[in-house]
N, C-alpha and C. Protein backbone atom coordinates (compact mmCIF):
# COMPACT_ATOMS: atom_id res chain seq x y z
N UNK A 1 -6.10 -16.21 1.42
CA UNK A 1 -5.49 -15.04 0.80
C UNK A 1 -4.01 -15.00 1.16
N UNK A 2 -3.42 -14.84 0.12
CA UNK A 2 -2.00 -14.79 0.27
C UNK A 2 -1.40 -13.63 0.59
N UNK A 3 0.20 -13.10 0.89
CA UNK A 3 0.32 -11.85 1.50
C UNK A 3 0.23 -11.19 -0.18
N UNK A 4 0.36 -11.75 -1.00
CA UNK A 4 0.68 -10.52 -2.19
C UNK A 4 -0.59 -10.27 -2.84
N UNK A 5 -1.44 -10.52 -2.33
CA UNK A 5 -2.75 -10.01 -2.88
C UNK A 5 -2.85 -8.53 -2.55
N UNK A 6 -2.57 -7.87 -1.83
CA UNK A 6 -3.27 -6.21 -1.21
C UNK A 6 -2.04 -5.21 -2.42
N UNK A 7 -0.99 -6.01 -1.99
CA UNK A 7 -0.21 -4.92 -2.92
C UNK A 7 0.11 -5.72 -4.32
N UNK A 8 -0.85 -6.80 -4.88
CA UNK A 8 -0.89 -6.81 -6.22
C UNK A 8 -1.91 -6.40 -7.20
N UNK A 9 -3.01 -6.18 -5.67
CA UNK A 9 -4.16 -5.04 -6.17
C UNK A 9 -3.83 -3.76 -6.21
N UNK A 10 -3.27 -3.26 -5.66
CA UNK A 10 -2.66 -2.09 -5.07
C UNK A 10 -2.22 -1.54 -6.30
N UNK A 11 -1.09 -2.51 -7.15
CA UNK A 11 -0.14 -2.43 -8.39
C UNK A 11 -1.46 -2.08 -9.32
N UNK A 12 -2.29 -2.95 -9.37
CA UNK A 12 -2.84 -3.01 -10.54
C UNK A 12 -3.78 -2.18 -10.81
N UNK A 13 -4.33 -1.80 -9.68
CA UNK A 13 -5.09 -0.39 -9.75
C UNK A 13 -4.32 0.80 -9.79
N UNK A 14 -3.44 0.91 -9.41
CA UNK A 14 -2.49 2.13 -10.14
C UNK A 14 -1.89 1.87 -11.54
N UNK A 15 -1.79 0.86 -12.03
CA UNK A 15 -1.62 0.85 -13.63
C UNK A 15 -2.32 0.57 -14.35
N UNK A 16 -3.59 1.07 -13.93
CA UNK A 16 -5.03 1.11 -14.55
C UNK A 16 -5.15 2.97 -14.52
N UNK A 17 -4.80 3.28 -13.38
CA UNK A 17 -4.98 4.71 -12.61
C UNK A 17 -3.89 5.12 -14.14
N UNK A 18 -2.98 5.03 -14.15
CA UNK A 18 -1.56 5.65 -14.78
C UNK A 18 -2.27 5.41 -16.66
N UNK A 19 -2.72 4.25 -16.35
CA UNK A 19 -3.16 3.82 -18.33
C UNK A 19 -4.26 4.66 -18.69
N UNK A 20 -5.27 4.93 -17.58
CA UNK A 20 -6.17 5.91 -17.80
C UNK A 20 -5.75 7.13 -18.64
N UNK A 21 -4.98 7.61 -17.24
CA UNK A 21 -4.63 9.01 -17.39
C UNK A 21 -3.82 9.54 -18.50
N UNK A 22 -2.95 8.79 -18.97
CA UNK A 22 -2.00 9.07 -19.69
C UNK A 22 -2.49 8.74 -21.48
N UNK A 23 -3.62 7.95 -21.45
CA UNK A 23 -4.37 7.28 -22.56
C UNK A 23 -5.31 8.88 -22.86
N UNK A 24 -6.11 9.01 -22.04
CA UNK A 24 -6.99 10.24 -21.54
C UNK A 24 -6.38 11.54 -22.15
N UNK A 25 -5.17 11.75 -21.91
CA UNK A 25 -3.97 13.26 -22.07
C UNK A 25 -3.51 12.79 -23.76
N UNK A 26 -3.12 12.02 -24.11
CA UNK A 26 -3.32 11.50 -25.65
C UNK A 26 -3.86 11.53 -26.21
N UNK A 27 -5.54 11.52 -26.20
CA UNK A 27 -6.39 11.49 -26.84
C UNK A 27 -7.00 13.19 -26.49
N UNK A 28 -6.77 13.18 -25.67
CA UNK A 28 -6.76 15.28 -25.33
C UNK A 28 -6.25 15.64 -26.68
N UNK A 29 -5.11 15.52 -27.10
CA UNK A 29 -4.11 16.22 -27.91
C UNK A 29 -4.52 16.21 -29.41
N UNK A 30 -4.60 14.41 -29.51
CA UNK A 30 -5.35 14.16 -30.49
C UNK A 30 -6.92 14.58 -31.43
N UNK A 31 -7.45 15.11 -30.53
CA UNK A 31 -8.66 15.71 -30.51
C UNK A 31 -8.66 17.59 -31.15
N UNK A 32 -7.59 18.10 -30.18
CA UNK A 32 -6.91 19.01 -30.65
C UNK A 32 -6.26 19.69 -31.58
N UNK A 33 -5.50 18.57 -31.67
CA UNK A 33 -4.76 18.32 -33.06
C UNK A 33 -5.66 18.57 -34.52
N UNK A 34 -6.65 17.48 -34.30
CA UNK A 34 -7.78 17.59 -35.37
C UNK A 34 -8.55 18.67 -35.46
N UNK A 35 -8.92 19.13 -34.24
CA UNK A 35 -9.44 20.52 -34.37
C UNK A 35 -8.75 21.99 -35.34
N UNK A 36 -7.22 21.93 -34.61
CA UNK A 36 -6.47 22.74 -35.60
C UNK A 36 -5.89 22.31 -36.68
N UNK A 37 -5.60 23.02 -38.00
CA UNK A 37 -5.27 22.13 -38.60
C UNK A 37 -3.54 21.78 -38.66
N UNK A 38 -2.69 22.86 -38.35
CA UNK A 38 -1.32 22.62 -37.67
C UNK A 38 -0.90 23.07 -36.09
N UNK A 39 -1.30 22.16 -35.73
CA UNK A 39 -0.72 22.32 -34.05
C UNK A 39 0.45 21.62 -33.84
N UNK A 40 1.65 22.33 -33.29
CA UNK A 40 2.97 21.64 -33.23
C UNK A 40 2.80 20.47 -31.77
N UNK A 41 3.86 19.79 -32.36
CA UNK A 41 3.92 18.89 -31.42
C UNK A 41 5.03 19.39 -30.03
N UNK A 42 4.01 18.87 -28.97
CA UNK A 42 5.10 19.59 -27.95
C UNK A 42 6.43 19.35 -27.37
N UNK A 43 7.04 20.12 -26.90
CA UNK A 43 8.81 19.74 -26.99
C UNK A 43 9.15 18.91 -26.16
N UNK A 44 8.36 18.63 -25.08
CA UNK A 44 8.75 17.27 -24.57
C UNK A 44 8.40 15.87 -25.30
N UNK A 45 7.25 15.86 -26.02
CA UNK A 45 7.04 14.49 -26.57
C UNK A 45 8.26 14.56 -27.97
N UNK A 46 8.48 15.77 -28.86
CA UNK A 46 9.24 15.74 -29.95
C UNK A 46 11.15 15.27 -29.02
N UNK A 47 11.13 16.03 -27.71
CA UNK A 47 12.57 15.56 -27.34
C UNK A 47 12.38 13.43 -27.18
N UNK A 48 11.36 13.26 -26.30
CA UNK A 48 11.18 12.12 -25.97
C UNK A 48 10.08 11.16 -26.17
N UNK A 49 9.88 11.01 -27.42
CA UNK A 49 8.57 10.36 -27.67
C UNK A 49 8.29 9.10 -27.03
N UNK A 50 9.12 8.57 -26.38
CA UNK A 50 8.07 7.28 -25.43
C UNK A 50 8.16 7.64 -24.00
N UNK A 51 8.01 9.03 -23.63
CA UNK A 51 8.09 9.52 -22.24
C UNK A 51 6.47 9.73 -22.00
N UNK A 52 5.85 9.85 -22.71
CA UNK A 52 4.25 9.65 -22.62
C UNK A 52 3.72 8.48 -23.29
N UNK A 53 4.15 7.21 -23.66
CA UNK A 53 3.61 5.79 -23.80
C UNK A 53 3.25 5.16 -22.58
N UNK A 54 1.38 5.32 -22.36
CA UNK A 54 1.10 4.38 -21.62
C UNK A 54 1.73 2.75 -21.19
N UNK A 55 2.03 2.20 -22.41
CA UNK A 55 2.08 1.20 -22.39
C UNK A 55 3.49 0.71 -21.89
N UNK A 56 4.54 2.20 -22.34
CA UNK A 56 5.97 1.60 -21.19
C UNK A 56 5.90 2.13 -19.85
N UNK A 57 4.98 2.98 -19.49
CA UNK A 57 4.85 3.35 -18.51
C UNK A 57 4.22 1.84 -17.57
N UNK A 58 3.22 1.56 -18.22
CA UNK A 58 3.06 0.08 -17.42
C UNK A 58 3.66 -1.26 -17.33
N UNK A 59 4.78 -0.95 -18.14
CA UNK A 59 5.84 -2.28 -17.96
C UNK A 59 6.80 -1.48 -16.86
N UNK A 60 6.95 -0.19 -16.47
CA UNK A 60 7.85 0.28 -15.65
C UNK A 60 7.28 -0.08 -14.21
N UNK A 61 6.01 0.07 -14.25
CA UNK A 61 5.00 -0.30 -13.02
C UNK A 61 5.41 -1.46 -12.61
N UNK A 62 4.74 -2.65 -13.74
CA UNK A 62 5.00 -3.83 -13.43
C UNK A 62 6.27 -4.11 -12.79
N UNK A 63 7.21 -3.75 -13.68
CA UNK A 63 8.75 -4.33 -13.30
C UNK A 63 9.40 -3.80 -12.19
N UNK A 64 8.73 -2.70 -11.84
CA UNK A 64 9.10 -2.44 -10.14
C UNK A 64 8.24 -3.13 -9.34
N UNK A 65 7.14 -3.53 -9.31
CA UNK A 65 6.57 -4.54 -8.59
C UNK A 65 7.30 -5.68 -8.46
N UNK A 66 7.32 -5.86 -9.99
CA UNK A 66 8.16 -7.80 -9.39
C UNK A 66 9.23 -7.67 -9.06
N UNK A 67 10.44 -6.56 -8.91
CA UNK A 67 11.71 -6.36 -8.59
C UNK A 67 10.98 -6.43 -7.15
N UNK A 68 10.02 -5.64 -6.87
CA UNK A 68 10.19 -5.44 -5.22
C UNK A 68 9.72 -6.99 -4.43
N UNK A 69 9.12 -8.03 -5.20
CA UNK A 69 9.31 -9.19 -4.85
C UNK A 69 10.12 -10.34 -4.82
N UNK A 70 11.05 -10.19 -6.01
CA UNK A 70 11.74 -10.87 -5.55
C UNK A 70 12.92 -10.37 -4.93
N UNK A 71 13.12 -9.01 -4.69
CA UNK A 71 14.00 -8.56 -3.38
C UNK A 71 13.60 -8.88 -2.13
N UNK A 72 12.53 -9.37 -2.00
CA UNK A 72 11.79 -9.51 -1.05
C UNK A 72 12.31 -10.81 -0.72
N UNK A 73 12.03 -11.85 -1.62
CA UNK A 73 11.95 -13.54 -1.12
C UNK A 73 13.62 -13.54 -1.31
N UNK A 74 14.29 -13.07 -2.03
CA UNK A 74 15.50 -12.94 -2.31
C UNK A 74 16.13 -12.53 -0.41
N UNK A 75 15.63 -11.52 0.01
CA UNK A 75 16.04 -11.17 0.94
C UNK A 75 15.42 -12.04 2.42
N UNK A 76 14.61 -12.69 2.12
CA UNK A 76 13.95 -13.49 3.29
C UNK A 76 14.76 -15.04 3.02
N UNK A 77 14.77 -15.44 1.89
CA UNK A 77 15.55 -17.02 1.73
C UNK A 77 16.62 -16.66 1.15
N UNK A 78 16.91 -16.13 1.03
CA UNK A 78 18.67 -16.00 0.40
C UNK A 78 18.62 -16.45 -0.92
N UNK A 79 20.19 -16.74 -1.17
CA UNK A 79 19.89 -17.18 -2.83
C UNK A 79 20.75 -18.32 -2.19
């Protein structure tokens, strides 16, 4: 076992945790939505519509993970 196994499980179960949740609260709305037949959309998703996208939310995950590795080897071997 290598050292980046604990915190690449670590990563990946929190952007499972985050895809859940945020997939979960989407489909809340959606459900809702259908129920009424005009329900406005709310003012944070109408100001920022990819501020609730699972899916950039888990490239933000990712890409702080691998930033924090190669700051890491970056900072242990130099460049």
């Amino acid at each position: 076992m290598g050292m980046w196994v604990i915190p690449a499980l670590i990563t990946g179960i929190l952007l499972v945790a985050v895809s859940y949740y945020m997939s979960y609260g989407v489909m809340k709305n959606v459900r809702k939505r259908a129920a009424a037949t005009d329900t406005p959309i709310s003012k944070v998703v109408r100001d920022h519509p990819i501020a609730m996208n699972p899916i950039i939310i888990m490239y933000v995950i990712f890409g702080l993970f691998t930033g924090i590795m190669i700051f890491y080897y970056w900072s242990v071997y130099g460049y």
